[in-house]
Protein backbone atom coordinates (compact mmCIF):
# COMPACT_ATOMS: atom_id res chain seq x y z
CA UNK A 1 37.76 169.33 78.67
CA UNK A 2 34.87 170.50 80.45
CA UNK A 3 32.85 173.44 80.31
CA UNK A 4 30.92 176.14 82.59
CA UNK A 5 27.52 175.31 82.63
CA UNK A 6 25.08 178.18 81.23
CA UNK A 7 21.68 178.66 82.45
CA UNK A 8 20.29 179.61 79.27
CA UNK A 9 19.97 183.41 77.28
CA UNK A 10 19.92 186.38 79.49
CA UNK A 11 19.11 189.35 76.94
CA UNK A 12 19.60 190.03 73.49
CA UNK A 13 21.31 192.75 72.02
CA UNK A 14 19.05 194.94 69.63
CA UNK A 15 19.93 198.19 67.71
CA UNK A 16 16.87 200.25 66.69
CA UNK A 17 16.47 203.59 65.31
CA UNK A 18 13.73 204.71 67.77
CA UNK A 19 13.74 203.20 71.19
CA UNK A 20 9.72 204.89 72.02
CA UNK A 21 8.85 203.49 68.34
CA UNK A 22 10.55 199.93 68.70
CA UNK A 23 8.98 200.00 71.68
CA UNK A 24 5.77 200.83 70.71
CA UNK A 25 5.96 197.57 67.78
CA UNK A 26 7.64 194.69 70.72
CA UNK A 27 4.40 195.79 72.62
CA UNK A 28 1.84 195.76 70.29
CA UNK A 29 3.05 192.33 67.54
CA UNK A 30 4.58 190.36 70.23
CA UNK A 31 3.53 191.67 73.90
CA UNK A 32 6.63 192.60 75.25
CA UNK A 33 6.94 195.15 78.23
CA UNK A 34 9.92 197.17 79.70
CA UNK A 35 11.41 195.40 82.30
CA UNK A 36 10.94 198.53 85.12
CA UNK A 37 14.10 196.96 87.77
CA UNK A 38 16.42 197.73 84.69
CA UNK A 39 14.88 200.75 83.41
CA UNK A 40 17.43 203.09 85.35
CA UNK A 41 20.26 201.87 82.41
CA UNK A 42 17.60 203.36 80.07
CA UNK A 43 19.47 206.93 78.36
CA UNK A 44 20.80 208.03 75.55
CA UNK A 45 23.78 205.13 75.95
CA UNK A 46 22.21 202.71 77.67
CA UNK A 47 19.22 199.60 76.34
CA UNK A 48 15.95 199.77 76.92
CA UNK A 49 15.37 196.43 78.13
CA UNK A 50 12.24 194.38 77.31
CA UNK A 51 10.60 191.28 77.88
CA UNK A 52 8.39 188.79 76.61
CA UNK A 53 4.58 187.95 78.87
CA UNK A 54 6.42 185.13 80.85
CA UNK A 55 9.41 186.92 81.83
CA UNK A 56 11.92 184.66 80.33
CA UNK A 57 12.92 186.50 77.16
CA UNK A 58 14.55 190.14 77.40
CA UNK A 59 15.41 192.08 74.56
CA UNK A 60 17.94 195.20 75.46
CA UNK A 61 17.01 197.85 72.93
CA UNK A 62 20.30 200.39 71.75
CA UNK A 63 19.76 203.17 69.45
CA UNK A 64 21.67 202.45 66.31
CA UNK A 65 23.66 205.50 65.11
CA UNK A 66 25.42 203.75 62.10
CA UNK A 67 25.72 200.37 62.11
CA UNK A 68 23.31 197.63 59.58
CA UNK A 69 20.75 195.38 60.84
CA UNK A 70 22.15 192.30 61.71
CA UNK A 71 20.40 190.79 64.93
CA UNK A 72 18.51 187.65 64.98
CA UNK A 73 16.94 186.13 67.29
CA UNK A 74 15.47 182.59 67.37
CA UNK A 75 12.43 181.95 69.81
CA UNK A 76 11.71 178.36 70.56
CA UNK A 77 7.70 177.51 69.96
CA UNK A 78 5.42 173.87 70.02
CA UNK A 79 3.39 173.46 67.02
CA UNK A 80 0.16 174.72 68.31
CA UNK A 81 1.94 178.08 69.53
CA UNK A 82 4.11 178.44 65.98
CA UNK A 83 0.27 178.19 64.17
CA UNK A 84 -0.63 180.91 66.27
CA UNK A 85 2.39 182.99 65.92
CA UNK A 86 1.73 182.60 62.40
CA UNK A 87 -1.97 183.94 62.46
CA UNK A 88 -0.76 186.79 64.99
CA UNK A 89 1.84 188.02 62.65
CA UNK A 90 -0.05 187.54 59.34
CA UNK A 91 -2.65 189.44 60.83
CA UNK A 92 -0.41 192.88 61.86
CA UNK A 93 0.22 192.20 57.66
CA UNK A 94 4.16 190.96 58.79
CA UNK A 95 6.06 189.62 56.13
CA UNK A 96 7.03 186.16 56.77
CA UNK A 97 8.91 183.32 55.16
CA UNK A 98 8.41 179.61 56.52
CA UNK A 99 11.34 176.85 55.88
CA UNK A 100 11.32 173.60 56.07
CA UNK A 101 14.91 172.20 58.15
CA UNK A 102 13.42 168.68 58.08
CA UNK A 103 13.81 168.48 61.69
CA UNK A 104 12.29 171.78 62.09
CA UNK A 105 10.03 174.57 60.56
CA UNK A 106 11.44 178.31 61.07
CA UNK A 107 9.44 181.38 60.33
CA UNK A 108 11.58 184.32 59.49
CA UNK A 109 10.09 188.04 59.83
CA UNK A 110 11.44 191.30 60.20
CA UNK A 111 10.59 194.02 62.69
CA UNK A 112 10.09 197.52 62.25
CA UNK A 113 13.59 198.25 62.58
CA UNK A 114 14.88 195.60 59.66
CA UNK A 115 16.22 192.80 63.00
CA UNK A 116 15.72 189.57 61.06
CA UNK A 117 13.85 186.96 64.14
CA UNK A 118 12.72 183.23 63.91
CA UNK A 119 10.43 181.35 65.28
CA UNK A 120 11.40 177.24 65.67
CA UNK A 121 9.50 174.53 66.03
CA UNK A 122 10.86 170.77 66.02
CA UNK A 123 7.23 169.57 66.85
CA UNK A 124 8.01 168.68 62.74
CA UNK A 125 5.46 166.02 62.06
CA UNK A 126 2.67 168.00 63.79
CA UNK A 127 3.31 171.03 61.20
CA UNK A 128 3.73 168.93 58.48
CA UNK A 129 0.69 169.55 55.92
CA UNK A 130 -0.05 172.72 58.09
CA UNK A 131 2.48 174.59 56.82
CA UNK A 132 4.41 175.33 53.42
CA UNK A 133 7.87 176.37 52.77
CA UNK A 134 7.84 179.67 51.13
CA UNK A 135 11.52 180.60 49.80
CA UNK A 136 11.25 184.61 50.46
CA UNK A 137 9.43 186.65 53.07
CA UNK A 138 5.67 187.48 52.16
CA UNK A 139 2.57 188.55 53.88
């Protein structure tokens, strides 16, 4: 049987508490920006919709009214840019917790509205030694 082809993730679903506050975080820890062609679907219904400095990632911020946290996203990184990542988020005192798949290193984190995200690399041998595995999230 064959398949559709996909061209990859369009947007992400993400339920926050406060759109202006969650936006306010995604701006200032990972440099995200509203996307202003989409901004129209932006009321008390309708996402917020964000994206990442090269305009290939969009996040599509919903106010939560009673639902749990239960998004998470995994963003794709090389080794030099998942050191970084690591620095960047250390230093805004996130809470972070590195695993080792064998094939890959993940770092897990939270943002300000309790969204678990990762960050993958399978650049594996070039993080090896540069990196520990750390079983719980910590600063």
């Amino acid at each position: 049987m064959t398949y559709p082809l996909l061209n990859g993730i369009d947007h992400f679903h993400l339920y926050v508490k406060d759109k202006p506050r969650a936006l306010q975080w995604y701006q200032s820890v990972m440099g995200f920006n509203v996307v202003n062609e989409l901004n129209l679907w932006n009321d008390e219904h309708g996402p917020l919709t964000i994206e990442d400095q090269s305009k290939t990632i969009h996040l599509a911020l919903f106010v939560r009214t009673n639902q749990e946290p239960c998004t998470s996203i995994a963003f794709k990184a090389d080794a030099k840019q998942f050191l970084q990542w690591k620095e960047h988020l250390e230093h805004h005192k996130i809470k972070l917790r590195i695993a080792d798949h064998q094939l890959s290193w993940s770092m897990y984190f939270r943002d300000i509205d309790d969204n678990m995200h990762e960050i993958t690399s399978y650049q594996y041998a070039e993080l090896a030694g540069k990196v520990t595995a750390q079983n719980h999230l910590s600063t």
